[in-house]
C-alpha atoms as a PDB file:
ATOM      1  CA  UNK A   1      18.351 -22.150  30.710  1.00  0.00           C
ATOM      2  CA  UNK A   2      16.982 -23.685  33.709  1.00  0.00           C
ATOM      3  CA  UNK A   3      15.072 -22.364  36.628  1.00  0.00           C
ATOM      4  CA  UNK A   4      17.881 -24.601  39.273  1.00  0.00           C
ATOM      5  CA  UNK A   5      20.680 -25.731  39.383  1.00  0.00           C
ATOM      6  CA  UNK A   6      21.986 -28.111  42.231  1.00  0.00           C
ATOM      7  CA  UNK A   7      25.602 -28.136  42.754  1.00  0.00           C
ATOM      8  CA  UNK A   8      26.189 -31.950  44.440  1.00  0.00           C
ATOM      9  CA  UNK A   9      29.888 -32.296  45.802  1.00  0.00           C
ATOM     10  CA  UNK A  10      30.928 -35.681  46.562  1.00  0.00           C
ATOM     11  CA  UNK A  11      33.420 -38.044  48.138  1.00  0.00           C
ATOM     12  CA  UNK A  12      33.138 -41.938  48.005  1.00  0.00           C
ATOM     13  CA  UNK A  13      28.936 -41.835  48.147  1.00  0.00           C
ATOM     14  CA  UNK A  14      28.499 -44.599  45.739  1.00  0.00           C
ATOM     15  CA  UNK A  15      25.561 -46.039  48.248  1.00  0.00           C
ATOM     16  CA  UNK A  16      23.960 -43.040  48.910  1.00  0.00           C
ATOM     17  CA  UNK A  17      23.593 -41.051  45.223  1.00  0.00           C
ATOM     18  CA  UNK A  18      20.554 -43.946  43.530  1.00  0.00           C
ATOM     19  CA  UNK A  19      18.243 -42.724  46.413  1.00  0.00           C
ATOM     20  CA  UNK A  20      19.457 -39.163  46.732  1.00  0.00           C
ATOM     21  CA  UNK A  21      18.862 -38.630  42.992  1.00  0.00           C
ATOM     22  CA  UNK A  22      15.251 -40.619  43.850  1.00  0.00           C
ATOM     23  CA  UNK A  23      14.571 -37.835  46.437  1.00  0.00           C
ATOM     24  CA  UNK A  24      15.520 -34.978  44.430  1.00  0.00           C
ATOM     25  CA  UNK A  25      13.287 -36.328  41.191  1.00  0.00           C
ATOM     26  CA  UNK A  26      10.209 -36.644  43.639  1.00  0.00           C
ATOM     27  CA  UNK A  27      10.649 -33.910  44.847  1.00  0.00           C
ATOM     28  CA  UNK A  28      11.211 -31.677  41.824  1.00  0.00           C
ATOM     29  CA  UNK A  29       8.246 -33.396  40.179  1.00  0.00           C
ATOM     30  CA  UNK A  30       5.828 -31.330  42.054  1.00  0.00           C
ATOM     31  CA  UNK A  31       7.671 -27.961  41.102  1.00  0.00           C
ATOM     32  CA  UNK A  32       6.656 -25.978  37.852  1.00  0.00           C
ATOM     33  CA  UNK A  33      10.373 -25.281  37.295  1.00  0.00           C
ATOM     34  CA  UNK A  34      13.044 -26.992  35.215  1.00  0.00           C
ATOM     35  CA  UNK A  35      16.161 -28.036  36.954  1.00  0.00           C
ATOM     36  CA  UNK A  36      19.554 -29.183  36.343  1.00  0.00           C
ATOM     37  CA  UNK A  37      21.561 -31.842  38.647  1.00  0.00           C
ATOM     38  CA  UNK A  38      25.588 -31.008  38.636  1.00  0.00           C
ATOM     39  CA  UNK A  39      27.344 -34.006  40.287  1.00  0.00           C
ATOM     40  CA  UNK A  40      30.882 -33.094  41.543  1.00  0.00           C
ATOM     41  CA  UNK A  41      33.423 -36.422  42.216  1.00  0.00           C
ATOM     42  CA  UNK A  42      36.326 -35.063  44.139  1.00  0.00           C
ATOM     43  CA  UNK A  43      38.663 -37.716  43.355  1.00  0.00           C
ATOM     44  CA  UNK A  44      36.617 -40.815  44.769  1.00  0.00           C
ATOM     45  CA  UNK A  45      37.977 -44.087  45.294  1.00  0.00           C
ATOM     46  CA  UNK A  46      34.917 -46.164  45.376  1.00  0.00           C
ATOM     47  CA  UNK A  47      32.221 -47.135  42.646  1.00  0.00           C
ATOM     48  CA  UNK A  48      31.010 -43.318  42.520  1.00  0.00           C
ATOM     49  CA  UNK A  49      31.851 -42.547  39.186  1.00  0.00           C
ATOM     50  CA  UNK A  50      30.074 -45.725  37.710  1.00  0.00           C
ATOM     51  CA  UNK A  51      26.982 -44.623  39.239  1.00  0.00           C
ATOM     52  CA  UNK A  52      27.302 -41.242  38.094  1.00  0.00           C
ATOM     53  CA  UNK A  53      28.039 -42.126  34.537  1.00  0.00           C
ATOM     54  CA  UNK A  54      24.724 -44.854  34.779  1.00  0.00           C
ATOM     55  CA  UNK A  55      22.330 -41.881  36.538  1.00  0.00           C
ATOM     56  CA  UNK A  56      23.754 -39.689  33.481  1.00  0.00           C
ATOM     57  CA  UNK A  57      22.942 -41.812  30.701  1.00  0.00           C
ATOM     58  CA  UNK A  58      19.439 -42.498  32.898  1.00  0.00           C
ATOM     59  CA  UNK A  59      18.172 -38.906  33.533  1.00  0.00           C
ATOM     60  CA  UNK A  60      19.281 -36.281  30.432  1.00  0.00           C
ATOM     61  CA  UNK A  61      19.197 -33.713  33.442  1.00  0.00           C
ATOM     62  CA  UNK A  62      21.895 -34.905  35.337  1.00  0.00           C
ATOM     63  CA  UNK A  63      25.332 -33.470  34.640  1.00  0.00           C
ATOM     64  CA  UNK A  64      29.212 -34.934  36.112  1.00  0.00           C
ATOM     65  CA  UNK A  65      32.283 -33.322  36.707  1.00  0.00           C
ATOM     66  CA  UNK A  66      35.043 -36.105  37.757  1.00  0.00           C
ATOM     67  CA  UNK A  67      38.037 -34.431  39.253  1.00  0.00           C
ATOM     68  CA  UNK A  68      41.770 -36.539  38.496  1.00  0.00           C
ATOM     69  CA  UNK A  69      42.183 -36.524  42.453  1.00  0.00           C
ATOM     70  CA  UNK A  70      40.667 -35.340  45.333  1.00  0.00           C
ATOM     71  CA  UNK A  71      41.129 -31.247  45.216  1.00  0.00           C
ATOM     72  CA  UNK A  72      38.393 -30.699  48.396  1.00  0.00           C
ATOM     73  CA  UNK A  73      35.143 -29.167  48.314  1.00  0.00           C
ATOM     74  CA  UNK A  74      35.650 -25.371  48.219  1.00  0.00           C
ATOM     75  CA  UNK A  75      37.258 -26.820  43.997  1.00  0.00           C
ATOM     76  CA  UNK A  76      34.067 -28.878  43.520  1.00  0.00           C
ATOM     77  CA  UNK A  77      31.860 -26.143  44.759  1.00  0.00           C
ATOM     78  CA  UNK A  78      33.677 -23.716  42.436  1.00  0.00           C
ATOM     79  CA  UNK A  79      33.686 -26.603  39.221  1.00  0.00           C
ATOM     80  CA  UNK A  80      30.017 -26.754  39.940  1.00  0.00           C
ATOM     81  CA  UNK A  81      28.838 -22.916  39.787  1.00  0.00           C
ATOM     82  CA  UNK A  82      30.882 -22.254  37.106  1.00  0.00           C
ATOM     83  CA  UNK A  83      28.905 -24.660  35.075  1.00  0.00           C
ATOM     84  CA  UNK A  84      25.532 -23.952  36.354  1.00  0.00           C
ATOM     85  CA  UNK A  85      23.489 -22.293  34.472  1.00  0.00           C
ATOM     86  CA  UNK A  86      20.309 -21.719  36.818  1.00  0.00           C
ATOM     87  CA  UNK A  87      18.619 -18.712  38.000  1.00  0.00           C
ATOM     88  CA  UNK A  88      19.096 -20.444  41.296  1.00  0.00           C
ATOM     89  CA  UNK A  89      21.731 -22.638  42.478  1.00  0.00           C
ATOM     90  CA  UNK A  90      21.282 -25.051  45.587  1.00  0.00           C
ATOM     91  CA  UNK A  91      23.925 -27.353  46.950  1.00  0.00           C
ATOM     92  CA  UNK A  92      23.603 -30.099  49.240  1.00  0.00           C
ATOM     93  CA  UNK A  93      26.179 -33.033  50.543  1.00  0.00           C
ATOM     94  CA  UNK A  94      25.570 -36.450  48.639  1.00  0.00           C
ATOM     95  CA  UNK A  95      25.441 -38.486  52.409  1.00  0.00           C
ATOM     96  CA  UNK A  96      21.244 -38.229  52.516  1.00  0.00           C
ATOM     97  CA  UNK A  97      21.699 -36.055  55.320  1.00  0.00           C
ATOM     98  CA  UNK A  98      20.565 -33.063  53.730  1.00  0.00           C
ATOM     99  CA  UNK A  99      16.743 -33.402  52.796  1.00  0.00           C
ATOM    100  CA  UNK A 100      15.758 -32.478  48.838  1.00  0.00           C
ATOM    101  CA  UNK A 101      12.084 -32.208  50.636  1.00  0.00           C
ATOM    102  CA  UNK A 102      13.660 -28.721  51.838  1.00  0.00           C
ATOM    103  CA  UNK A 103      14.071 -27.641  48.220  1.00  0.00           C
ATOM    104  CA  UNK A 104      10.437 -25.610  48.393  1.00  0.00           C
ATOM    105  CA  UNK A 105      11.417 -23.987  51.483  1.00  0.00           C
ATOM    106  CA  UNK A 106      14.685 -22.772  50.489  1.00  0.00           C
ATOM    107  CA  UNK A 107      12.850 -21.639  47.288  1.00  0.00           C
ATOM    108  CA  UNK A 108      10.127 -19.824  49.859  1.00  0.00           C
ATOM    109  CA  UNK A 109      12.444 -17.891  51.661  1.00  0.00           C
ATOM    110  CA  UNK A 110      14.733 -16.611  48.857  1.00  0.00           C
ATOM    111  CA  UNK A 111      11.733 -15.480  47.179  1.00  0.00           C
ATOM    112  CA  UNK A 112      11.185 -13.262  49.930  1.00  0.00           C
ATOM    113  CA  UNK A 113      14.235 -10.974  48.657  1.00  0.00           C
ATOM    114  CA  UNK A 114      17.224 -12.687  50.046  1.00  0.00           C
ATOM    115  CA  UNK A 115      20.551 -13.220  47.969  1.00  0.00           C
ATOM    116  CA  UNK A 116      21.339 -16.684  49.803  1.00  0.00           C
ATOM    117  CA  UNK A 117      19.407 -18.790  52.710  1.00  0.00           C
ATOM    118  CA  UNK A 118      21.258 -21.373  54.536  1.00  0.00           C
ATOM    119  CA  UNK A 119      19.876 -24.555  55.951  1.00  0.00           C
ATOM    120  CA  UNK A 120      20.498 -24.490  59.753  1.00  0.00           C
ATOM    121  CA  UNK A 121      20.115 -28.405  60.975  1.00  0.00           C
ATOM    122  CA  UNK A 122      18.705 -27.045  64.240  1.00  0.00           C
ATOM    123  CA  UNK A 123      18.601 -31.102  65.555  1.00  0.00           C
ATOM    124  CA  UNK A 124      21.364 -33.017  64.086  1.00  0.00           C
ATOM    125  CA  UNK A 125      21.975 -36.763  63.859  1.00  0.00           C
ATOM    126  CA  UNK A 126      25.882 -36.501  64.160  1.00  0.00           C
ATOM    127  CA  UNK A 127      28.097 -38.309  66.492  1.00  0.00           C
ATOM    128  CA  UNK A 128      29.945 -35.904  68.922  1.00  0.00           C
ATOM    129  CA  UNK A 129      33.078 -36.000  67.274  1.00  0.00           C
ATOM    130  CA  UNK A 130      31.675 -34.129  64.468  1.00  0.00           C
ATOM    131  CA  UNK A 131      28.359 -31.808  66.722  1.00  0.00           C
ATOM    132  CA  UNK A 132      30.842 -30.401  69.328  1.00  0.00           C
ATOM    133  CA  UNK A 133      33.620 -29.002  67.068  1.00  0.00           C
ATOM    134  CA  UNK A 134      30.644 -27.974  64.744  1.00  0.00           C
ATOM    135  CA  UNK A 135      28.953 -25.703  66.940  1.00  0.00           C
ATOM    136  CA  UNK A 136      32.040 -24.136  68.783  1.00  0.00           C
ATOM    137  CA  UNK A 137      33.298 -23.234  65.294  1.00  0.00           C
ATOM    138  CA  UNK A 138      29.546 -21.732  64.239  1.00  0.00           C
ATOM    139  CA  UNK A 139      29.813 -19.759  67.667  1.00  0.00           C
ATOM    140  CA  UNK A 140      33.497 -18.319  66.923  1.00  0.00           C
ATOM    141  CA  UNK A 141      32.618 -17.557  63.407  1.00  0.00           C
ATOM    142  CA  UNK A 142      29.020 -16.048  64.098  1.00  0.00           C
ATOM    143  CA  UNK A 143      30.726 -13.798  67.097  1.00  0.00           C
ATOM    144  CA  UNK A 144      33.502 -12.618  65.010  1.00  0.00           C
ATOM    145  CA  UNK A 145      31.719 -11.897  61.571  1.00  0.00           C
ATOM    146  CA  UNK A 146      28.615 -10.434  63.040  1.00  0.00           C
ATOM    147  CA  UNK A 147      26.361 -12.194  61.032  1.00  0.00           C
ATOM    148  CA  UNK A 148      23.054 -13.853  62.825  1.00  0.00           C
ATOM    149  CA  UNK A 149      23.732 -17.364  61.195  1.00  0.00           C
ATOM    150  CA  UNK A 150      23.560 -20.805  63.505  1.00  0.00           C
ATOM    151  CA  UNK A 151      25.093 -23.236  61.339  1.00  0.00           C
ATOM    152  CA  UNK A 152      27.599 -21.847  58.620  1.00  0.00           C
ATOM    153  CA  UNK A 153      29.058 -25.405  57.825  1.00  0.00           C
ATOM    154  CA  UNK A 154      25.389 -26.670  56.662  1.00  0.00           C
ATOM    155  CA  UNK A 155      25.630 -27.877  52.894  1.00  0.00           C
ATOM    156  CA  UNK A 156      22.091 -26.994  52.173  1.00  0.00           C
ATOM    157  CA  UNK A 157      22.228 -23.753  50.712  1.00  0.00           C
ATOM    158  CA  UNK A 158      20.212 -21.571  47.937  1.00  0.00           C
ATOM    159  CA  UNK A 159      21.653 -18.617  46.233  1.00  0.00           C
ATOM    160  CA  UNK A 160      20.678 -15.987  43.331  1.00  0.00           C
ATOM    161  CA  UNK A 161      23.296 -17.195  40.686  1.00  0.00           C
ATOM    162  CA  UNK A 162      24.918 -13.261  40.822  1.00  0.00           C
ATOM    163  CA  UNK A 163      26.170 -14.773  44.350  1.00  0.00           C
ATOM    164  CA  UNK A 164      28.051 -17.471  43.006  1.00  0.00           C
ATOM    165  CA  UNK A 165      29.649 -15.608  39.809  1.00  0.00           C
ATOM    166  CA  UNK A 166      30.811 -12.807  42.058  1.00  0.00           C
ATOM    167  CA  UNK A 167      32.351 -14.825  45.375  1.00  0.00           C
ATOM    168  CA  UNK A 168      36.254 -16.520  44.620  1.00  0.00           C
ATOM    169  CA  UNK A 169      35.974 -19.492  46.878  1.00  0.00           C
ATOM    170  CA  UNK A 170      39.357 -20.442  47.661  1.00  0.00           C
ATOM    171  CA  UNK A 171      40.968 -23.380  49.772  1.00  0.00           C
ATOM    172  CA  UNK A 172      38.715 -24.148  52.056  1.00  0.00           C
ATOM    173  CA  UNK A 173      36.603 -20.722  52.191  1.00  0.00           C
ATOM    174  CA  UNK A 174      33.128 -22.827  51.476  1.00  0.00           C
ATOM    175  CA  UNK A 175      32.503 -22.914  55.163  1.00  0.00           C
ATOM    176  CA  UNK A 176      32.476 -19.101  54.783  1.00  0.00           C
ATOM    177  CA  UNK A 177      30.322 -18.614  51.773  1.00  0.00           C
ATOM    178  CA  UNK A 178      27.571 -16.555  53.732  1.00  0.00           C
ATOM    179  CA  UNK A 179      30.324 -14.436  55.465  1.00  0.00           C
ATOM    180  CA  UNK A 180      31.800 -13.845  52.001  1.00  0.00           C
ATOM    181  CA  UNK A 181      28.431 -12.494  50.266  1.00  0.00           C
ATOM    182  CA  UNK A 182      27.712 -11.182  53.780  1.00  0.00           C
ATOM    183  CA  UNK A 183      30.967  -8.626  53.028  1.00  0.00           C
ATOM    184  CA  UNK A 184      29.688  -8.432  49.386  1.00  0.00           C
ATOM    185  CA  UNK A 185      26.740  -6.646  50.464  1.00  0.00           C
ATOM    186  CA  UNK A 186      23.645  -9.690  49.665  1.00  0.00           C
ATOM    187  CA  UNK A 187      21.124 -10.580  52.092  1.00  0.00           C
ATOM    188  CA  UNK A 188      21.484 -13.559  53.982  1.00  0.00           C
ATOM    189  CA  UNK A 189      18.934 -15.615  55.610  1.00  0.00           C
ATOM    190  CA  UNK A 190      18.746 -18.699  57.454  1.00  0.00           C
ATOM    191  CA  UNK A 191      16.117 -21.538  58.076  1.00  0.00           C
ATOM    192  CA  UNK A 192      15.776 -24.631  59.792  1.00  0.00           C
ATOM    193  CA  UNK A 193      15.937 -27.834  57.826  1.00  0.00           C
ATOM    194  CA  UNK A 194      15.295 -31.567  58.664  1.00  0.00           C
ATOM    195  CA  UNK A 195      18.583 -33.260  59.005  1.00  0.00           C
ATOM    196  CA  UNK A 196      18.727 -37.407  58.856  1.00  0.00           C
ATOM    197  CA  UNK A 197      21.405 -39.680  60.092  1.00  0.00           C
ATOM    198  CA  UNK A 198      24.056 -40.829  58.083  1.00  0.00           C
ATOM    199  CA  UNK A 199      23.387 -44.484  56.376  1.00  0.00           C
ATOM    200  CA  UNK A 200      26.861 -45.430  54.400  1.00  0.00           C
ATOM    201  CA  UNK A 201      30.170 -44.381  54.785  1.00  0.00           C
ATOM    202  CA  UNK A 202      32.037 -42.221  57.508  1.00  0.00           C
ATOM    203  CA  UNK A 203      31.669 -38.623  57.871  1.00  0.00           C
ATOM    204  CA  UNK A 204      34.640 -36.036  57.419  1.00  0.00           C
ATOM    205  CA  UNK A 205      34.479 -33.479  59.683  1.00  0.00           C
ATOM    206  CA  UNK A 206      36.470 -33.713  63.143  1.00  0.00           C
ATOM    207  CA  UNK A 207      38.388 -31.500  65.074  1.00  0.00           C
ATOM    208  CA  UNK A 208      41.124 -31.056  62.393  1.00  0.00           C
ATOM    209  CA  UNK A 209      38.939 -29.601  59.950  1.00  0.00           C
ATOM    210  CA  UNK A 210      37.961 -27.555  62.864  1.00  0.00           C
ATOM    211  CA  UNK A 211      41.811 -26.254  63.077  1.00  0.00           C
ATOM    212  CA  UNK A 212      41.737 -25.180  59.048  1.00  0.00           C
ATOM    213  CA  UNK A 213      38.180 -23.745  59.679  1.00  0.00           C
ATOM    214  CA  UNK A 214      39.773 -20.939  62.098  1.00  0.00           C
ATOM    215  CA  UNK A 215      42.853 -19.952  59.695  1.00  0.00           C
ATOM    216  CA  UNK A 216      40.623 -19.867  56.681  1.00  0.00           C
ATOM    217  CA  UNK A 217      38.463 -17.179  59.338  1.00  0.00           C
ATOM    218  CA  UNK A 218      41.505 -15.278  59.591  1.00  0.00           C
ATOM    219  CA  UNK A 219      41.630 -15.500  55.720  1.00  0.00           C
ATOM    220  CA  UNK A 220      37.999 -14.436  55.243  1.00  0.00           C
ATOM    221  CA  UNK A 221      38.471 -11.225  57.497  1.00  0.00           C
ATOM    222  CA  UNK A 222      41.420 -10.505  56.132  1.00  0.00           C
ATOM    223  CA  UNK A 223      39.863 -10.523  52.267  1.00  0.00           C
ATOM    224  CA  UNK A 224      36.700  -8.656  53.721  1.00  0.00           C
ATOM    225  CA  UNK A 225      38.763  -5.400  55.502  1.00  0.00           C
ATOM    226  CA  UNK A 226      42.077  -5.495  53.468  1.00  0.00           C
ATOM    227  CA  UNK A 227      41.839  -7.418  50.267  1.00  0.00           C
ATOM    228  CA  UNK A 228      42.298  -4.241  48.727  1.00  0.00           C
ATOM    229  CA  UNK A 229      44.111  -2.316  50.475  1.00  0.00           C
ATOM    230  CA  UNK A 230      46.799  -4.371  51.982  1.00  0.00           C
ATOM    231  CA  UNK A 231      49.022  -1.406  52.950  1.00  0.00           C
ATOM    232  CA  UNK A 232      46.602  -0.467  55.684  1.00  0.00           C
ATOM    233  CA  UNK A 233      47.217  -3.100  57.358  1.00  0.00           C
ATOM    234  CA  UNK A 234      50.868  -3.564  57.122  1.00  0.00           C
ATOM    235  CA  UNK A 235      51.664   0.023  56.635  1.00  0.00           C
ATOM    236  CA  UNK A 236      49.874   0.305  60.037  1.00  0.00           C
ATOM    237  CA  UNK A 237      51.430  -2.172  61.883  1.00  0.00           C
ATOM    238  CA  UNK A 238      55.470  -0.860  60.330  1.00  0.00           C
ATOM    239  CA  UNK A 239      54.333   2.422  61.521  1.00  0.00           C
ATOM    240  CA  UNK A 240      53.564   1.324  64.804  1.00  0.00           C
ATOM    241  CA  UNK A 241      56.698  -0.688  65.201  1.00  0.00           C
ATOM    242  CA  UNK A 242      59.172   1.906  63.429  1.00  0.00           C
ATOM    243  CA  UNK A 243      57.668   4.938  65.439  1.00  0.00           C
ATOM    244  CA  UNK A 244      58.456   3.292  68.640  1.00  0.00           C
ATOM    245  CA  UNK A 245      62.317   1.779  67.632  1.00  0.00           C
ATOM    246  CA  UNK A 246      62.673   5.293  66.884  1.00  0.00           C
ATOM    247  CA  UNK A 247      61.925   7.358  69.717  1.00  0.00           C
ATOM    248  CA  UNK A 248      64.132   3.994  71.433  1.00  0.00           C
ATOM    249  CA  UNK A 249      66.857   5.401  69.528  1.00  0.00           C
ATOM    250  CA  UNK A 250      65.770   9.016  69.551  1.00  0.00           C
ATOM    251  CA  UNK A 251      66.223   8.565  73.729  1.00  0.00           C
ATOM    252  CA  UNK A 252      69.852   6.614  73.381  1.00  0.00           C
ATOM    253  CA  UNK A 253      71.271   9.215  70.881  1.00  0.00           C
ATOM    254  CA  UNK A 254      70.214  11.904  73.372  1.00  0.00           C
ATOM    255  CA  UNK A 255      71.324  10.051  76.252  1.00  0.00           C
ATOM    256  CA  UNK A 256      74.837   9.506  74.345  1.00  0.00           C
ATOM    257  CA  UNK A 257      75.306  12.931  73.564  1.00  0.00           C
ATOM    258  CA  UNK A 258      74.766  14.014  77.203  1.00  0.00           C
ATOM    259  CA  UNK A 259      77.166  11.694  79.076  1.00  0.00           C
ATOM    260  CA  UNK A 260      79.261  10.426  76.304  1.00  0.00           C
ATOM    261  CA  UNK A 261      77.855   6.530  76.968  1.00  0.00           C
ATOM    262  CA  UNK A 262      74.869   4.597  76.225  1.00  0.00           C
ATOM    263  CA  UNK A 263      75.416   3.533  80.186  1.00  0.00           C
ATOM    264  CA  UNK A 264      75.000  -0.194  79.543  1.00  0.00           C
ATOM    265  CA  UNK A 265      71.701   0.126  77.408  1.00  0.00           C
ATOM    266  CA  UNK A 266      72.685  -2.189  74.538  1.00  0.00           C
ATOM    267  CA  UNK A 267      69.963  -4.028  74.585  1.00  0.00           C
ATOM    268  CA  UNK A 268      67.703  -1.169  74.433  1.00  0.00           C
ATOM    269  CA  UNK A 269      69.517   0.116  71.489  1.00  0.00           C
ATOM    270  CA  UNK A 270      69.063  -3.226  69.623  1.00  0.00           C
ATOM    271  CA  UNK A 271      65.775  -3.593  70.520  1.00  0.00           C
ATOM    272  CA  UNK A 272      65.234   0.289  68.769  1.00  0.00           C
ATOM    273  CA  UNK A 273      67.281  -0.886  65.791  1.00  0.00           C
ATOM    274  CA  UNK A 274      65.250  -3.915  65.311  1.00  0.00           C
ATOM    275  CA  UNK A 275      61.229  -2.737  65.796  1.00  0.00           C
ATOM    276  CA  UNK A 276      63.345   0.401  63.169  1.00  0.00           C
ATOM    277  CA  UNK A 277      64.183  -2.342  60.891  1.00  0.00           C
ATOM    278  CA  UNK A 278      60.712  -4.258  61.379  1.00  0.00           C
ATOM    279  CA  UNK A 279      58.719  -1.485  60.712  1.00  0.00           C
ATOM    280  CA  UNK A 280      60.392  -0.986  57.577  1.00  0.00           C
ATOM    281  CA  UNK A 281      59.922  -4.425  56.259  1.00  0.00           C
ATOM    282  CA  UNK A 282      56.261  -3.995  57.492  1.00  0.00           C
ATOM    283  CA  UNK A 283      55.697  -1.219  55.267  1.00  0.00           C
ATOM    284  CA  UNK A 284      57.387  -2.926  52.068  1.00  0.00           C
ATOM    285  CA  UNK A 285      54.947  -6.015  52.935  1.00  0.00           C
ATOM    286  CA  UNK A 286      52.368  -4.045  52.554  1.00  0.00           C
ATOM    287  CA  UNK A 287      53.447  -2.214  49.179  1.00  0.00           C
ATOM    288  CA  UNK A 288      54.166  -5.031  47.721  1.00  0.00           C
ATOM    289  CA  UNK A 289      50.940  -7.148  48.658  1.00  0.00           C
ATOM    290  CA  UNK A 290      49.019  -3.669  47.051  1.00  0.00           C
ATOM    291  CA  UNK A 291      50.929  -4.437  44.040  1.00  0.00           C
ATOM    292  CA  UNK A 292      49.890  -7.954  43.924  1.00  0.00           C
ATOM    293  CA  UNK A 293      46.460  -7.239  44.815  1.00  0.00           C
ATOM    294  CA  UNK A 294      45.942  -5.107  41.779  1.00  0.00           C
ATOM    295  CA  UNK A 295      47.161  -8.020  39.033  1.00  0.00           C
ATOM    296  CA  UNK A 296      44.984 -10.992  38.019  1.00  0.00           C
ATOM    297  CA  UNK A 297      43.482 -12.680  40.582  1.00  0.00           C
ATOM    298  CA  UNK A 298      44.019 -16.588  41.366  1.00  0.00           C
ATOM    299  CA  UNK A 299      41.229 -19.260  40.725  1.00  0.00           C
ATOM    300  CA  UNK A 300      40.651 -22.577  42.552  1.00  0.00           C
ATOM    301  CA  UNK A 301      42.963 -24.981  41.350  1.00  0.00           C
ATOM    302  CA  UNK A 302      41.476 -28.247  39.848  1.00  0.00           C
ATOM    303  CA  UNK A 303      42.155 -30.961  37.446  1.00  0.00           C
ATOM    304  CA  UNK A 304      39.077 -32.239  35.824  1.00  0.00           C
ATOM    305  CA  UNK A 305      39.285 -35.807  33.812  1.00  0.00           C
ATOM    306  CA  UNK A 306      35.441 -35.671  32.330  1.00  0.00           C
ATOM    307  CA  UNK A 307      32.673 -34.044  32.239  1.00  0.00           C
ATOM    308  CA  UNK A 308      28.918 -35.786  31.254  1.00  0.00           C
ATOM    309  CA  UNK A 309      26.321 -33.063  30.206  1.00  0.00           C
END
């Protein structure tokens, strides 16, 4: 079993993974540890796999997973811990913006009791396009979750391998990784890291992603306070609604017995019939989704067409 294991997701990188796997071997050199390189190809389009397959037959510690198509990175990132077998697991992007040099720190700092440290690319090389959107989403996400992290979305990452057996990442929950151990109870640290400007290809971040990053947020506080126990939440919220459609119609039964007429309140009484009729549904939600939450729970979906070890 090896000491690391580094989880490498990738998307049409075929220029960048010679001298990234060049960087990681001189850097690894100088550690007493053995380590384990898990290449991830999420469907590329370019030469990547032919690379892959030549590093592979090159370097006997150099693993590949090729996925059919692309399935996104939160799939690669779960292909990639399921088959890593290190006391430690560190993933980084494939662009040589991430620095292997920061390997020993990351090892430093999780060494000093944390769970998982995340790189935090304190001076970036990015065009705006992808810096602005980046650090309004690490504000939003930092405020709401309460966790003292500046850069959530950074790829260079170590974790305790209990971290990544016990976190589902789903759809495109990577981004929230720390926030999802964070709710698991592991301690989370953070340190700067040396961040280099892209040389090939196009980066893949924009204000899109930024759009998905904020609904997966509402996913990630949603699994973290009601997960499992949905009916809280919606029993709640149909108890809110159906209290208050009901003390609507509580007031236009009275007022109909008195006078003999609703007195032109129609719409009142159809508002009280539907928040009634809401609140109800509400409250099945929520008995249902408890249900659903106590069966087997769904995996990342991927197709994989090889695998190298």
């Amino acid at each position: 079993m090896p000491d690391l294991s580094l989880v490498i997701p990738l998307l049409n990188e075929e220029e960048s993974l010679r001298p990234l796997m060049e960087q990681i071997r001189g850097v690894l050199s100088t550690q007493d540890r053995t380590y384990e390189v898990i290449f991830i190809d999420d469907g590329s389009t370019d030469g990547s796999i032919a690379v892959l397959e030549d590093l592979h037959n090159t370097y006997p510690e150099v693993k590949v997973i090729q996925f059919r198509r692309n399935f996104g990175k939160a799939a690669a990132y779960t292909a990639g811990f399921q088959r890593a077998r290190g006391t430690y697991i560190i993933t980084m992007d494939a662009d040589l913006q991430d620095d292997p040099a920061e390997i020993t720190n990351l090892l430093a700092k999780i060494e000093e009791g944390y769970d998982l440290v995340s790189g935090w690319k304190k001076k970036r090389f990015d065009p705006l396009g992808k810096t602005l959107p980046s650090k309004f989403f690490n504000w939003v996400t930092g405020f709401v979750s309460s966790i003292d992290i500046h850069d959530f979305n950074c790829g260079l990452k170590i974790y305790r391998s209990e971290v990544t057996k016990d976190i589902r990442v789903l759809g495109e929950l990577h981004r929230y990784i720390p926030v999802l151990a964070h709710m698991e109870g592991y301690r989370i640290g953070e340190i700067p890291v040396q961040h280099h400007p892209r040389q090939y290809g196009v980066t893949k971040y924009g204000w899109g992603r930024l759009l998905k990053g904020f609904l997966d947020l509402l996913t990630v506080m949603y699994i973290g306070k009601y997960m499992g126990r949905p009916l809280h939440l919606f029993g709640t919220v149909g108890l809110i609604f159906g209290t208050i459609g009901m003390l609507i119609n509580t007031y236009i039964a009275s007022l109909w017995l008195q006078t003999g007429t609703i007195q032109y309140r129609y719409p009142l009484l159809m508002l009280g019939v539907f928040l009634t009729v809401l609140g109800v549904q509400f409250v099945c939600t929520g008995l249902l989704a408890d249900m659903l939450t106590r069966g087997p729970q769904p995996n990342e979906k991927f197709n994989i067409r090889k695998i190298l070890e």
